[in-house]
N, C-alpha and C. Protein backbone atom coordinates (compact mmCIF):
# COMPACT_ATOMS: atom_id res chain seq x y z
N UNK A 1 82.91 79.78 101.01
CA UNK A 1 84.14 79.12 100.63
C UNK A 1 85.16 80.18 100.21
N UNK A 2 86.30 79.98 100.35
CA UNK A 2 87.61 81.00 100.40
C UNK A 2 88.19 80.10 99.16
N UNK A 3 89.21 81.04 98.64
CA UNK A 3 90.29 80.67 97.35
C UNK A 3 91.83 81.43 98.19
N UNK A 4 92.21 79.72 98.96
CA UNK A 4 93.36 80.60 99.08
C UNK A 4 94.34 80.01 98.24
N UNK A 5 95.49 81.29 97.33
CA UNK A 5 96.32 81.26 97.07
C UNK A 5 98.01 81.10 96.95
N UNK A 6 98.26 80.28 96.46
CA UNK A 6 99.61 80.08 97.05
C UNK A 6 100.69 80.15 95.52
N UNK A 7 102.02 80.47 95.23
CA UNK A 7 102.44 80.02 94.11
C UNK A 7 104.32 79.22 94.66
N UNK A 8 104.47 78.73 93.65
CA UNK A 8 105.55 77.54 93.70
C UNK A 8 106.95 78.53 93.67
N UNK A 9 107.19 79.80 92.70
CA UNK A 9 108.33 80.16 92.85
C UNK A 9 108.24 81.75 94.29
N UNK A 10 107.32 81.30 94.93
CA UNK A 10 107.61 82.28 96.13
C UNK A 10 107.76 81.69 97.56
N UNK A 11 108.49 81.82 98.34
CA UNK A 11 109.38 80.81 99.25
C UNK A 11 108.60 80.55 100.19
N UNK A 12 107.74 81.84 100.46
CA UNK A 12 106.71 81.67 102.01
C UNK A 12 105.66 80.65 101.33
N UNK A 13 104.89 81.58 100.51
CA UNK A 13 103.49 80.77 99.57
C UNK A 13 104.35 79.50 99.74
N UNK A 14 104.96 78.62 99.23
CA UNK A 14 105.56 77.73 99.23
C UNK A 14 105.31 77.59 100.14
N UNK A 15 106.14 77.78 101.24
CA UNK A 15 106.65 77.15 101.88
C UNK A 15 104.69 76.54 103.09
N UNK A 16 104.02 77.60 102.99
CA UNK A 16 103.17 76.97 103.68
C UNK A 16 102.25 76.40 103.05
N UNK A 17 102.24 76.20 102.10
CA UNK A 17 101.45 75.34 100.91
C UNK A 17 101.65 73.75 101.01
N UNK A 18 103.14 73.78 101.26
CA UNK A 18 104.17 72.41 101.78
C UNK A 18 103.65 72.16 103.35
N UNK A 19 103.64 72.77 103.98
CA UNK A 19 102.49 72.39 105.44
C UNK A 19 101.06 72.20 105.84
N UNK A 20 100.72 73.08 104.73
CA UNK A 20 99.55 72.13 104.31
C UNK A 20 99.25 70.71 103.61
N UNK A 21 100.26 70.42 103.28
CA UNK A 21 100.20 68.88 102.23
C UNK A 21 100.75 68.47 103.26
N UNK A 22 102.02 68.57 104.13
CA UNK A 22 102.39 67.54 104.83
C UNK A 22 101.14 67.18 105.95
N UNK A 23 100.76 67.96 106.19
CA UNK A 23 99.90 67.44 107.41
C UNK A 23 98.14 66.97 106.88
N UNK A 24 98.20 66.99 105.82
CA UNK A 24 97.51 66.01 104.73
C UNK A 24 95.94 66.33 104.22
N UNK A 25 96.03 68.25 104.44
CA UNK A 25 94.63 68.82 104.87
C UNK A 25 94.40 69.36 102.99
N UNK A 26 95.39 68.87 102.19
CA UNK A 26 95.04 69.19 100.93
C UNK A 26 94.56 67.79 100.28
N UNK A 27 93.66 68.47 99.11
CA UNK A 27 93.24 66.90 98.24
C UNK A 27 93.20 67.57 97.10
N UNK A 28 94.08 66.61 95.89
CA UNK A 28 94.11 67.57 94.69
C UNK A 28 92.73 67.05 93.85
N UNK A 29 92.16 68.09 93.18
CA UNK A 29 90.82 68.29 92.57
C UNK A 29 91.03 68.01 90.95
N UNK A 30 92.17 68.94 90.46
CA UNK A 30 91.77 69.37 89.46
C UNK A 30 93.10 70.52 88.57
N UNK A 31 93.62 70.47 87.55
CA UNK A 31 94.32 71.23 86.60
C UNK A 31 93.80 72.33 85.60
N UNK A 32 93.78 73.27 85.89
CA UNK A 32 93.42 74.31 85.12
C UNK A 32 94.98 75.23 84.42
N UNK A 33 94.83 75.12 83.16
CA UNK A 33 96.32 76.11 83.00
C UNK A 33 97.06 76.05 83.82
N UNK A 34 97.63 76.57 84.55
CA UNK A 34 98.58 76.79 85.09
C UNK A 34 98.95 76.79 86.35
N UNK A 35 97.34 76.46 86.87
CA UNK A 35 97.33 75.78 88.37
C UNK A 35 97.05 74.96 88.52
N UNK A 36 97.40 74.04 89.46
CA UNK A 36 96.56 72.93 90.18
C UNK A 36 95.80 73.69 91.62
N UNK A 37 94.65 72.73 91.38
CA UNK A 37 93.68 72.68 92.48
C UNK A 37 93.05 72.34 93.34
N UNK A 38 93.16 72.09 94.75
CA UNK A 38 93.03 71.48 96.04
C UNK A 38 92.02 71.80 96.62
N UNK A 39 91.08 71.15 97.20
CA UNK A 39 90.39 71.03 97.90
C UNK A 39 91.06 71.43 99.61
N UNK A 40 91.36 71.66 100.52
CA UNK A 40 91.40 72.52 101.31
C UNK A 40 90.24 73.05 102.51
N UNK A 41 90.45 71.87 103.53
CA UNK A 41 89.09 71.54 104.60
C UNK A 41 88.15 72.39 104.07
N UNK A 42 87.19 72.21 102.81
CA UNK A 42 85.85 72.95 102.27
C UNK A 42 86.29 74.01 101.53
N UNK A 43 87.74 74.45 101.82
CA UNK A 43 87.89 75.90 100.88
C UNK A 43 88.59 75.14 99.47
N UNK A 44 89.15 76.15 98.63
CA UNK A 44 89.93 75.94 97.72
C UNK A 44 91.22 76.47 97.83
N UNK A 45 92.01 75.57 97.43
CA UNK A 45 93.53 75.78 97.41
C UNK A 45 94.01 76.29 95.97
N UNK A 46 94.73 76.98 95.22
CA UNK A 46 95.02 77.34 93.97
C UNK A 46 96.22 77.52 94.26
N UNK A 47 97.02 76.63 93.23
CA UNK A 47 98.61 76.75 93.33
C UNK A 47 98.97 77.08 92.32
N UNK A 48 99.64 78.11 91.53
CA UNK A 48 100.37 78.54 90.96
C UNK A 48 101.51 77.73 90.70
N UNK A 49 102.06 77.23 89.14
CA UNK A 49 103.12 76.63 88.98
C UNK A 49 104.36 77.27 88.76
N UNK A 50 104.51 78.18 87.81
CA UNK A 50 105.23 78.92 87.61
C UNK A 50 105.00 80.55 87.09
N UNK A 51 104.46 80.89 88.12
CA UNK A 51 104.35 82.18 88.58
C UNK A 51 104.37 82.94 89.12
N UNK A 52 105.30 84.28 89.42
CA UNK A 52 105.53 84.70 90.93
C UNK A 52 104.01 85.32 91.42
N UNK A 53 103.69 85.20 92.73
CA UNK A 53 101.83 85.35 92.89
C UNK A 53 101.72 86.79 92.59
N UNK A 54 102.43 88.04 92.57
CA UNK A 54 102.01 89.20 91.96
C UNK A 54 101.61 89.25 90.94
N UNK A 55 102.15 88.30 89.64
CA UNK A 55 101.61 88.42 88.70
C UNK A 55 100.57 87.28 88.11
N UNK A 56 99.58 87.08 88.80
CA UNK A 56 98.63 85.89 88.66
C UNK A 56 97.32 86.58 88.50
N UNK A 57 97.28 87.89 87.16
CA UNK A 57 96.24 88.13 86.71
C UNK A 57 95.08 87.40 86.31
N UNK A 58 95.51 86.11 85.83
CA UNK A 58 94.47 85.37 85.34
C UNK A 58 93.90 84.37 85.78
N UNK A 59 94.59 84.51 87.18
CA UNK A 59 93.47 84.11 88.39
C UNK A 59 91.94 83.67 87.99
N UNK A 60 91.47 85.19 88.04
CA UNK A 60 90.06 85.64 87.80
C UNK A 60 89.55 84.87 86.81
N UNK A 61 90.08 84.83 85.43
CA UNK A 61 89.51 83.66 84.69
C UNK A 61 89.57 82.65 84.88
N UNK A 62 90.56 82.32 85.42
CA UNK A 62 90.35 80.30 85.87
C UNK A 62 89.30 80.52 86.68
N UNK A 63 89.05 81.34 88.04
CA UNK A 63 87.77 81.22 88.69
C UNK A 63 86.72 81.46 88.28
N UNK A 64 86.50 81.85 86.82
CA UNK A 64 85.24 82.21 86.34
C UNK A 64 84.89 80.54 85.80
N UNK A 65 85.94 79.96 85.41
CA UNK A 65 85.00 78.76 84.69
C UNK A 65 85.02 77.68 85.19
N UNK A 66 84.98 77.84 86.80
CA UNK A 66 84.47 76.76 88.04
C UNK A 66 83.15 76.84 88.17
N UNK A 67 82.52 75.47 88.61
CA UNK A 67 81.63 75.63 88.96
C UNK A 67 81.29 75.76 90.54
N UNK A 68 82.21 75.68 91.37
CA UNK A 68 82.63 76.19 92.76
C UNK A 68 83.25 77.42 92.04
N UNK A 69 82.57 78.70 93.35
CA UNK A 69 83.47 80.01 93.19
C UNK A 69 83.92 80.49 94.35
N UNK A 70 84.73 80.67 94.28
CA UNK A 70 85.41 81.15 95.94
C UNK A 70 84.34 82.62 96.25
N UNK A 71 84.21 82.90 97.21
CA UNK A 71 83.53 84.29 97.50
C UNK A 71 84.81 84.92 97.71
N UNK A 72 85.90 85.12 98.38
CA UNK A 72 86.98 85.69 98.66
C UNK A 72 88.40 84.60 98.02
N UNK A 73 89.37 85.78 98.25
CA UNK A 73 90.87 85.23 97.85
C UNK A 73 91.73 85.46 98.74
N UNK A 74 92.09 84.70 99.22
CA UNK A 74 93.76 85.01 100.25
C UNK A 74 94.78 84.66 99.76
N UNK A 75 95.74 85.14 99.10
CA UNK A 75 96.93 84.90 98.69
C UNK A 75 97.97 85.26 99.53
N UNK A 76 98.59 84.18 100.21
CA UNK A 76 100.06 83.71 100.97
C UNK A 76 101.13 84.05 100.29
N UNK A 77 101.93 85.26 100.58
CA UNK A 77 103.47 85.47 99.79
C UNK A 77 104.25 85.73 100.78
N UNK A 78 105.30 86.58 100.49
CA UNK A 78 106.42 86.39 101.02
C UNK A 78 106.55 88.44 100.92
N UNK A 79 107.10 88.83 102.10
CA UNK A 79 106.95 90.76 102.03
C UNK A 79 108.77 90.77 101.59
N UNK A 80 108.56 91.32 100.72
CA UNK A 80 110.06 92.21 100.25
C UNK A 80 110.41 93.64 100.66
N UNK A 81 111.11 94.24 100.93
CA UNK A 81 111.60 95.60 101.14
C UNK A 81 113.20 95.85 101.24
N UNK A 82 113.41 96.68 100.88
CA UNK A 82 114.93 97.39 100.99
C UNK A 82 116.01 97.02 102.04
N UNK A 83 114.92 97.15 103.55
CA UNK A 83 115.60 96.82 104.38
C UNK A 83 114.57 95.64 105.47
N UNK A 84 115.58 94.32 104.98
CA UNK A 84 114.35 93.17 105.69
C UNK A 84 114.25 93.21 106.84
N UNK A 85 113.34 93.38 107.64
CA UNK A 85 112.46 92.93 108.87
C UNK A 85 111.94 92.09 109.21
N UNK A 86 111.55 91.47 110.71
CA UNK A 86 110.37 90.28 110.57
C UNK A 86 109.07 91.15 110.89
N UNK A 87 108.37 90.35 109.88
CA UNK A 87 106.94 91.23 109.88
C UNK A 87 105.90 90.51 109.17
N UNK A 88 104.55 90.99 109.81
CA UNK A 88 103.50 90.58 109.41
C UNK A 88 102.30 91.28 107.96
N UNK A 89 102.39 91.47 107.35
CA UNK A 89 101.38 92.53 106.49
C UNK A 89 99.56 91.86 106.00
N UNK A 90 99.24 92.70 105.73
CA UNK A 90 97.44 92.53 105.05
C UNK A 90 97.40 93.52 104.52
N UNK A 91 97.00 93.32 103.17
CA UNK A 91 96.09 94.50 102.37
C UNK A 91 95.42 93.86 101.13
N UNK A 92 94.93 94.79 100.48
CA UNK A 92 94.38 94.61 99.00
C UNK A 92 95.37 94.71 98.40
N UNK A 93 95.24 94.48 97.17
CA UNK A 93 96.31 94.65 96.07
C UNK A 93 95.47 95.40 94.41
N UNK A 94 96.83 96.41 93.80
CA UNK A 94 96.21 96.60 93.14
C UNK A 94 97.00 97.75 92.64
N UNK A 95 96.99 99.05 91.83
CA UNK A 95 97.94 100.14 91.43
C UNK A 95 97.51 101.22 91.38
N UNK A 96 97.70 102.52 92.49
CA UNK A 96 96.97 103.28 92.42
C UNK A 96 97.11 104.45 91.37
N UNK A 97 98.45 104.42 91.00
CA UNK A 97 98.76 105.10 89.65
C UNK A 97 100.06 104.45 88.87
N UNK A 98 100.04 105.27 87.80
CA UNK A 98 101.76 105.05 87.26
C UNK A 98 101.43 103.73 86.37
N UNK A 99 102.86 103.19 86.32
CA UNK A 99 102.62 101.59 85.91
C UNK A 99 102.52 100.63 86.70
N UNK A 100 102.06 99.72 86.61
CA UNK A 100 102.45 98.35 87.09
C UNK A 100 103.59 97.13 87.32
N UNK A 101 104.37 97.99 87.46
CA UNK A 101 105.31 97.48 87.56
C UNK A 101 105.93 96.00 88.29
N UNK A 102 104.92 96.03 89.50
CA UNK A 102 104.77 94.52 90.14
C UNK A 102 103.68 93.79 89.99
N UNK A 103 103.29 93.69 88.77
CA UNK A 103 102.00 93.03 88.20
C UNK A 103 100.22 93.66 88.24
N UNK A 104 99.25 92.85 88.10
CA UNK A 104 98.36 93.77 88.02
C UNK A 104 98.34 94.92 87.17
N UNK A 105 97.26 95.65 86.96
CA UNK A 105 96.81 96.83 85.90
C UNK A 105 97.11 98.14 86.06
N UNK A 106 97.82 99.03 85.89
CA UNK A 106 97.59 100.47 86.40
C UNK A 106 96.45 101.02 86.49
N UNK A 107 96.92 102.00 87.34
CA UNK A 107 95.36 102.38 87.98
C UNK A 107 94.04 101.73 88.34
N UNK A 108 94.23 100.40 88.90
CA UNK A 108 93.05 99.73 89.09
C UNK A 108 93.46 99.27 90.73
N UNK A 109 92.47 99.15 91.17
CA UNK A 109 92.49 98.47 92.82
C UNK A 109 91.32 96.83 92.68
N UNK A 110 91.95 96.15 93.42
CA UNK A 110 90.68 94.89 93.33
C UNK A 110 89.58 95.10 94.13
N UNK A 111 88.86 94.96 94.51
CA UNK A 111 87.92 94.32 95.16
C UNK A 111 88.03 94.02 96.47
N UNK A 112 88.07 94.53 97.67
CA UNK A 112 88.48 94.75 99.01
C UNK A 112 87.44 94.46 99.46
N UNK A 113 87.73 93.68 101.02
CA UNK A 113 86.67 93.05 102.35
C UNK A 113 87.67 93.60 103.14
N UNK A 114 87.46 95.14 103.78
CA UNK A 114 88.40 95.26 104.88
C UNK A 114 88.38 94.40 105.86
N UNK A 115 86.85 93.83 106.30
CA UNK A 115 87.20 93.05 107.35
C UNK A 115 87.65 91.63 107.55
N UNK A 116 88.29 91.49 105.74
CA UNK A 116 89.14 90.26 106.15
C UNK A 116 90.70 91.15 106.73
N UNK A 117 91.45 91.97 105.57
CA UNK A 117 92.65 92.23 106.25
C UNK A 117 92.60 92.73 107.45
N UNK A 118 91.27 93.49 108.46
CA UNK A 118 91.51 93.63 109.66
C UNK A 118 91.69 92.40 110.37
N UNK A 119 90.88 91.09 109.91
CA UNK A 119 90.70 90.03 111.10
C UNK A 119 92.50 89.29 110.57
N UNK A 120 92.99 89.22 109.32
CA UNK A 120 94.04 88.71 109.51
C UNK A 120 95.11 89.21 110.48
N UNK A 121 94.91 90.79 110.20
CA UNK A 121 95.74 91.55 110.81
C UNK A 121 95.84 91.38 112.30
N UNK A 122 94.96 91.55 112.76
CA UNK A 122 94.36 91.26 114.44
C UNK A 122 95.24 90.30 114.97
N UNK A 123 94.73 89.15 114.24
CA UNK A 123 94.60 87.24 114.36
C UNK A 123 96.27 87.10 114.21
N UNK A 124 97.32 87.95 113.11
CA UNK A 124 98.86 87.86 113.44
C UNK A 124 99.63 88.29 114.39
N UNK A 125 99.16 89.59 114.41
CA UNK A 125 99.55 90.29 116.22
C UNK A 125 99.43 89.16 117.38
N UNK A 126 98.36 88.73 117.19
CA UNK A 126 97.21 87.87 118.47
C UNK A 126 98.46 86.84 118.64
N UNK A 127 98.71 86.36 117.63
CA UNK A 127 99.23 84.75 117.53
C UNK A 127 101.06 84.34 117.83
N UNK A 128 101.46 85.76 117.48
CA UNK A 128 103.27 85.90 117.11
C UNK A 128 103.89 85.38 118.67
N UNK A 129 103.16 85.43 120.08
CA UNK A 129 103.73 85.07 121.35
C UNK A 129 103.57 83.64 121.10
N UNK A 130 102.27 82.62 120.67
CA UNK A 130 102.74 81.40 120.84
C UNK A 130 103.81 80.70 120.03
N UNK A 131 103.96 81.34 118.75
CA UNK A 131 105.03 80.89 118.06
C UNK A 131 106.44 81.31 118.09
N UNK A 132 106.59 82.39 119.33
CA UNK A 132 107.92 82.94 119.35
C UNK A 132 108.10 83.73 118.67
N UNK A 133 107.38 84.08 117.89
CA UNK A 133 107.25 85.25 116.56
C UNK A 133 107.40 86.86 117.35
N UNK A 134 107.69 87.16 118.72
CA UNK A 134 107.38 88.56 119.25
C UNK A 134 108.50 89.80 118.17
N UNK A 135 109.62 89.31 117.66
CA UNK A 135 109.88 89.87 116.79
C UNK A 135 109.73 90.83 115.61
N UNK A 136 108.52 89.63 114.85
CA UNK A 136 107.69 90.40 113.91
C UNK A 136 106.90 91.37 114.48
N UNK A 137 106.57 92.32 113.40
CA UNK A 137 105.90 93.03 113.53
C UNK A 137 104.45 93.48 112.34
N UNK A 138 103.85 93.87 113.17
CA UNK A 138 102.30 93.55 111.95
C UNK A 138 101.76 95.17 111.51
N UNK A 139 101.50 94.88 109.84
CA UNK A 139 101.19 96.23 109.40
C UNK A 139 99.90 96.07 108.53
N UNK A 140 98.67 96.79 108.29
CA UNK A 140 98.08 96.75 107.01
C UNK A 140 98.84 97.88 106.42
N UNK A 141 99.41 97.67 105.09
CA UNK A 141 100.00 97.79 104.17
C UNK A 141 98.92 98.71 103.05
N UNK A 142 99.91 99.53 102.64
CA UNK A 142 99.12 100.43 101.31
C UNK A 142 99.29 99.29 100.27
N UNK A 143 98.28 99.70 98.86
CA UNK A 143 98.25 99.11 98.14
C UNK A 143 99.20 99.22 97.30
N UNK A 144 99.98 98.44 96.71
CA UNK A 144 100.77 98.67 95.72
C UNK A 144 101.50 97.26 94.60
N UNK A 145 100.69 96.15 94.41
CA UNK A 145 101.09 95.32 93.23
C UNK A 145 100.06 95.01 93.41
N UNK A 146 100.50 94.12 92.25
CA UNK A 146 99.05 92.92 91.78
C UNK A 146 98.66 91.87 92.08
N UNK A 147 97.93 91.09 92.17
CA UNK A 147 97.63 91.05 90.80
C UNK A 147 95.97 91.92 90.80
N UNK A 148 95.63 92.33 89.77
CA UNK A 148 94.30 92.78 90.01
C UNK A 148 92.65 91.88 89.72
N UNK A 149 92.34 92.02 90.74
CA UNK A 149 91.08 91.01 90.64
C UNK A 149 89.88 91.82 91.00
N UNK A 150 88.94 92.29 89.81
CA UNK A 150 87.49 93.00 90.32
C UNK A 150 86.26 92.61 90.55
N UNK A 151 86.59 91.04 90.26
CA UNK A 151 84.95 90.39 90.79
C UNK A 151 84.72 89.85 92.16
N UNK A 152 85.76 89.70 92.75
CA UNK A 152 86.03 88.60 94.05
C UNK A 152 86.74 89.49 95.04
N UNK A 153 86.41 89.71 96.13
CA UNK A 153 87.52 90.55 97.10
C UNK A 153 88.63 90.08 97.34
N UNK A 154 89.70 90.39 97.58
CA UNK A 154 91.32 90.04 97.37
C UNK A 154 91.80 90.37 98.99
N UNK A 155 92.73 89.04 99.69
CA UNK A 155 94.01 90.16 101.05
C UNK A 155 94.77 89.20 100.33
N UNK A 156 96.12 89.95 99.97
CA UNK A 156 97.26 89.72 100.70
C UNK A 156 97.75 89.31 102.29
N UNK A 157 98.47 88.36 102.14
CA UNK A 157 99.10 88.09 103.66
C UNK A 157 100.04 87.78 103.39
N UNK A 158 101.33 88.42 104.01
CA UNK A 158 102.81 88.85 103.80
C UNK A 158 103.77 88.54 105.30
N UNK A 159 104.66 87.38 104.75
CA UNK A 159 105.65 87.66 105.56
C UNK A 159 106.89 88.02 105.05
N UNK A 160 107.28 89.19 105.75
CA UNK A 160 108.87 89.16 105.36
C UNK A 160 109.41 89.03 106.50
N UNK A 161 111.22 89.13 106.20
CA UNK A 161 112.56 88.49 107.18
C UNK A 161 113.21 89.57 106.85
N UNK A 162 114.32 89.11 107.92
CA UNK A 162 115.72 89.27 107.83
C UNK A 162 116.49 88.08 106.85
């Protein structure tokens, strides 16, 4: 079973969190702090209410006091940069030095399954011709925010725009 992540004030997470409910593949479970929780064809859904998903350190404790545990986390956001692109990203998350400035711990990395961000990575390239997407472009991404999670392996999956 997977924990995928989504939060309310980030536009993508949103926004496909909202396509998942419309097409009616969520069932709400359950309120923990600050999320609600969906059931999600066998996986788990975790929505964030008011939190941007970089900083959803305490993730990890709401999943500690389930009695379902996700084996992995996919958290759905939205890619920011200087100069916007359409693009695809995967990585871990986490801070390899300095501060933390986009959430998560300094100097800590989570808990990585490369071969999830390879198969996401793959599986976005693979997919961008049926949706018209040839535009984007797909990267695994260095590590660099949070949130940090060390019991559970962590991807990011990132879209950014123009």
């Amino acid at each position: 079973m997977y924990g995928i992540v989504f939060s309310k004030v980030d536009t993508v997470s949103r926004g496909v969190f909202e396509l998942f409910s419309r097409d009616g593949n969520l069932r709400y479970r359950m309120s923990l702090g600050d999320y609600e929780i969906y059931d999600l064809k066998g996986n788990l859904a975790f929505y964030a209410l008011n939190k941007d998903i970089v900083y959803l350190d305490d993730l990890e404790e709401v999943v500690s006091k389930m009695q379902e545990r996700p084996k992995e986390l996919i958290f759905v956001s939205r890619h920011e940069m200087r100069n916007p692109r359409p693009m695809f990203t995967s990585h871990v998350t986490g801070n390899w030095g300095g501060a933390a400035e986009l959430g998560g711990r300094p100097n800590m990395v989570s808990l990585a399954n490369p071969h999830t961000i390879t198969a996401f990575y793959r599986e976005l390239c693979r997919v961008r011709p049926d949706y018209g997407l040839e535009s984007f472009e797909c990267y695994v991404e260095a590590t660099h925010h949070g949130p940090t999670i060390e019991s559970i392996p962590v991807t990011f999956v990132e879209q950014g725009g123009e």
